[in-house]
C-alpha atoms as a PDB file:
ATOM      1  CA  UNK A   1       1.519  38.231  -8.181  1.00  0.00           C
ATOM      2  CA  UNK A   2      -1.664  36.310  -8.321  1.00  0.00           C
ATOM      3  CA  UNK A   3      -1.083  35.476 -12.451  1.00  0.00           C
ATOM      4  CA  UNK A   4       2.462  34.642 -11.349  1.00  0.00           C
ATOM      5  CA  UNK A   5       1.118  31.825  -8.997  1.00  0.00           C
ATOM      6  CA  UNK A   6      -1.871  30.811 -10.760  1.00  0.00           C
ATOM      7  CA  UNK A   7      -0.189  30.418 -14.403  1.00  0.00           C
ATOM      8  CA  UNK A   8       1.285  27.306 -12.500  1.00  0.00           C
ATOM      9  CA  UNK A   9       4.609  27.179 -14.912  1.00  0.00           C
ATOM     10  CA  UNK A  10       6.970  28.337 -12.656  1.00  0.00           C
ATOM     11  CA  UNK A  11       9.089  26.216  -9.944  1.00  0.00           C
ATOM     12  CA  UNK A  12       8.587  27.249  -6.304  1.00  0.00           C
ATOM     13  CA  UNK A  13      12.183  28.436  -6.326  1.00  0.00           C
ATOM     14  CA  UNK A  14      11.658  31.278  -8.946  1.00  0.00           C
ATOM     15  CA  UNK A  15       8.876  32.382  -7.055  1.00  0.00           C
ATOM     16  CA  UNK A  16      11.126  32.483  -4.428  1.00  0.00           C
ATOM     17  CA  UNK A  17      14.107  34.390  -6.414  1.00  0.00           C
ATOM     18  CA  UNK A  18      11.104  36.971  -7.902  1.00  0.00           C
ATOM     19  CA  UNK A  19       9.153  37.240  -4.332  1.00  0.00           C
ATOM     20  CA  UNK A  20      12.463  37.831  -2.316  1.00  0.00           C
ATOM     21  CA  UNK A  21      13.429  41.261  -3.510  1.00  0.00           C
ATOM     22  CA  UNK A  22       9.704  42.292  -2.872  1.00  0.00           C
ATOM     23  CA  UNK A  23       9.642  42.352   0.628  1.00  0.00           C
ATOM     24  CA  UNK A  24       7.251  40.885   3.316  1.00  0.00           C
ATOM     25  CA  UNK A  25       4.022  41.546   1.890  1.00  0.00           C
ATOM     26  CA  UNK A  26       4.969  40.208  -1.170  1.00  0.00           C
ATOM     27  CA  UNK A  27       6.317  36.988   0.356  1.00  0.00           C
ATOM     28  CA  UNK A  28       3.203  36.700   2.612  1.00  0.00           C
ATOM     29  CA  UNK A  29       0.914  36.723  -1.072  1.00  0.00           C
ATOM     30  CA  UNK A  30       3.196  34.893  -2.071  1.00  0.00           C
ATOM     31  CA  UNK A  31       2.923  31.879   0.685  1.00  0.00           C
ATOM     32  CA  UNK A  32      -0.727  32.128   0.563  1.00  0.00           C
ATOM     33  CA  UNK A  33      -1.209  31.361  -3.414  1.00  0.00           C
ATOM     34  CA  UNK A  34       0.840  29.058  -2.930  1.00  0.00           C
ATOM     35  CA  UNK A  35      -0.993  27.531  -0.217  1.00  0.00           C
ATOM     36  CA  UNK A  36      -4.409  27.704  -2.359  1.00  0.00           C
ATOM     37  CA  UNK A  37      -2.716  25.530  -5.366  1.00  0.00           C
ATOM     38  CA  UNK A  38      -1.219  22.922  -3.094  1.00  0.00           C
ATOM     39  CA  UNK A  39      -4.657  22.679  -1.687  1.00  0.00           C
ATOM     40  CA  UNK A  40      -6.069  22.538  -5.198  1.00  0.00           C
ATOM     41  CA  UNK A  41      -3.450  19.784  -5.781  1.00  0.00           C
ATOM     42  CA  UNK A  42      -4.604  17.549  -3.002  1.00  0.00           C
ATOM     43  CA  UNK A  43      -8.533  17.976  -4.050  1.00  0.00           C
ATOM     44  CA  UNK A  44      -7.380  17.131  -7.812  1.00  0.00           C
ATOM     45  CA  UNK A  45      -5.233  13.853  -6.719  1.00  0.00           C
ATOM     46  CA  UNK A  46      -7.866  12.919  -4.023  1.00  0.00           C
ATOM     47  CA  UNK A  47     -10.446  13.432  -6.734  1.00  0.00           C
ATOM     48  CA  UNK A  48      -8.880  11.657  -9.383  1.00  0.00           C
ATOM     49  CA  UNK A  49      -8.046   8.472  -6.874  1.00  0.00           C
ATOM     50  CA  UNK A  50     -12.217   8.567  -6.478  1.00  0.00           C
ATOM     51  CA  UNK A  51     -12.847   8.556  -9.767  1.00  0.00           C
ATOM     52  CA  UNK A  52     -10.511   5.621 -10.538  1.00  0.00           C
ATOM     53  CA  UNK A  53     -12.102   3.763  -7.019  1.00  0.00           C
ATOM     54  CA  UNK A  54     -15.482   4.775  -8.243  1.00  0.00           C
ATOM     55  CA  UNK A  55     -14.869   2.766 -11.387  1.00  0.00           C
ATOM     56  CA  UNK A  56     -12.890  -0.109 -10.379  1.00  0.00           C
ATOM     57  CA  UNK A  57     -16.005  -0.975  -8.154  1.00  0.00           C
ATOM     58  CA  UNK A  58     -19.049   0.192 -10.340  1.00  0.00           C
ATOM     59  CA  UNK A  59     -17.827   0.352 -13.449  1.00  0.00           C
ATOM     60  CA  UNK A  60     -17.880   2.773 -16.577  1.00  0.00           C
ATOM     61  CA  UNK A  61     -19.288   6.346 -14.754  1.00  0.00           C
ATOM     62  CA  UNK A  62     -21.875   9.293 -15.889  1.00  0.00           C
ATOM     63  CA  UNK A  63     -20.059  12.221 -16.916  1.00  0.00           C
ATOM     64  CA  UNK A  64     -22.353  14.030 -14.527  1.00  0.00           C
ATOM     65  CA  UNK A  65     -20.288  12.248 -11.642  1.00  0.00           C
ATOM     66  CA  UNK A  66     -16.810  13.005 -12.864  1.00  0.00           C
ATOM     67  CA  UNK A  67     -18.212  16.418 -12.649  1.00  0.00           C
ATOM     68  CA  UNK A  68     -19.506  16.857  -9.084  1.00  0.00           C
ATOM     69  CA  UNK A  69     -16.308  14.752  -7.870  1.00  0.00           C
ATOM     70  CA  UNK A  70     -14.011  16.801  -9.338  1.00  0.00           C
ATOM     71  CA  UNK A  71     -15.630  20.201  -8.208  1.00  0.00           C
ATOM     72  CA  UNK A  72     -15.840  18.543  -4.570  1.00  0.00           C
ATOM     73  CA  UNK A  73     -13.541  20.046  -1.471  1.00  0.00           C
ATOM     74  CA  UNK A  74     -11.341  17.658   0.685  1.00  0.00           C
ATOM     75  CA  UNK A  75     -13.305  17.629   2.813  1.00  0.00           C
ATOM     76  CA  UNK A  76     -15.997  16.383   0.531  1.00  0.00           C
ATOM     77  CA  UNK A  77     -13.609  13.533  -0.900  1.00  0.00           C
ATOM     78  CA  UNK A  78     -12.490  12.469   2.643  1.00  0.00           C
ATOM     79  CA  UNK A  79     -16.156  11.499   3.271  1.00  0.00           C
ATOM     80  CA  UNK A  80     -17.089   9.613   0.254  1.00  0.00           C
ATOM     81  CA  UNK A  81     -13.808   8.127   0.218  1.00  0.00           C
ATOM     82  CA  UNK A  82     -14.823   6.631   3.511  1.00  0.00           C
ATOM     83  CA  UNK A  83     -18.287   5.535   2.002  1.00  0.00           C
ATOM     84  CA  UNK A  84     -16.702   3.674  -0.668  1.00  0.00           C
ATOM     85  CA  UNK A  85     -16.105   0.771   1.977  1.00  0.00           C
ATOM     86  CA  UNK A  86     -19.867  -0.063   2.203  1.00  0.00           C
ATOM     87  CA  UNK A  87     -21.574   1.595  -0.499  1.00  0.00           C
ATOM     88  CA  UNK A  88     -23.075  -0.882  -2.933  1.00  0.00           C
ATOM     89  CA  UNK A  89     -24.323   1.480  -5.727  1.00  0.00           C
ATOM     90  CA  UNK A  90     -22.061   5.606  -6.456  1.00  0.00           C
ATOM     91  CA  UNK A  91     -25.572   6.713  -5.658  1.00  0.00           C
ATOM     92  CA  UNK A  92     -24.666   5.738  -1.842  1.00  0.00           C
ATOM     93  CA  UNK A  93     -20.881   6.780  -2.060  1.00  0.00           C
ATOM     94  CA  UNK A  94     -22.281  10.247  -3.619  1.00  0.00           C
ATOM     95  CA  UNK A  95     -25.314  11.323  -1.200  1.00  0.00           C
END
């Protein structure tokens, strides 16, 4: 079930047409993986927006920073997003 989710190729209504026939546990593994990639989803997109704030304002970045924001949570992202209205330097957007 996990591979099914993970592989990311199929829509959420084959998941639903395989899952159904499976019965409540299944569905339940089911909802949560697909939970996990829609939270995966947000941290990309909320990651990538960074990135793109992070070099409208300072310019070309380190590959080192492109790194640690995309590995970041949401939570992670929500805060530096929030820095990026005062920060002069990715140094202060980043500690």
């Amino acid at each position: 079930m996990n591979y099914i989710v993970n592989t990311d190729k199929l829509s959420l209504d084959a998941i639903d047409r395989f899952v159904d026939p499976l019965g409540p546990v299944a569905e339940e593994v089911a909802v949560s993986n697909i939970e996990i990639l829609e939270a995966r989803g947000e941290a990309r997109g909320r990651a990538q927006m960074l990135l793109e704030l992070l070099a409208a304002r300072f310019g070309s970045l380190d590959p080192s920073v492109e790194r640690v924001v995309r590995q970041a949570d949401v939570a992670q992202l929500k805060v530096w997003a929030s820095r990026m209205l005062t920060a002069t330097t990715v140094d202060e957007v980043l500690c």
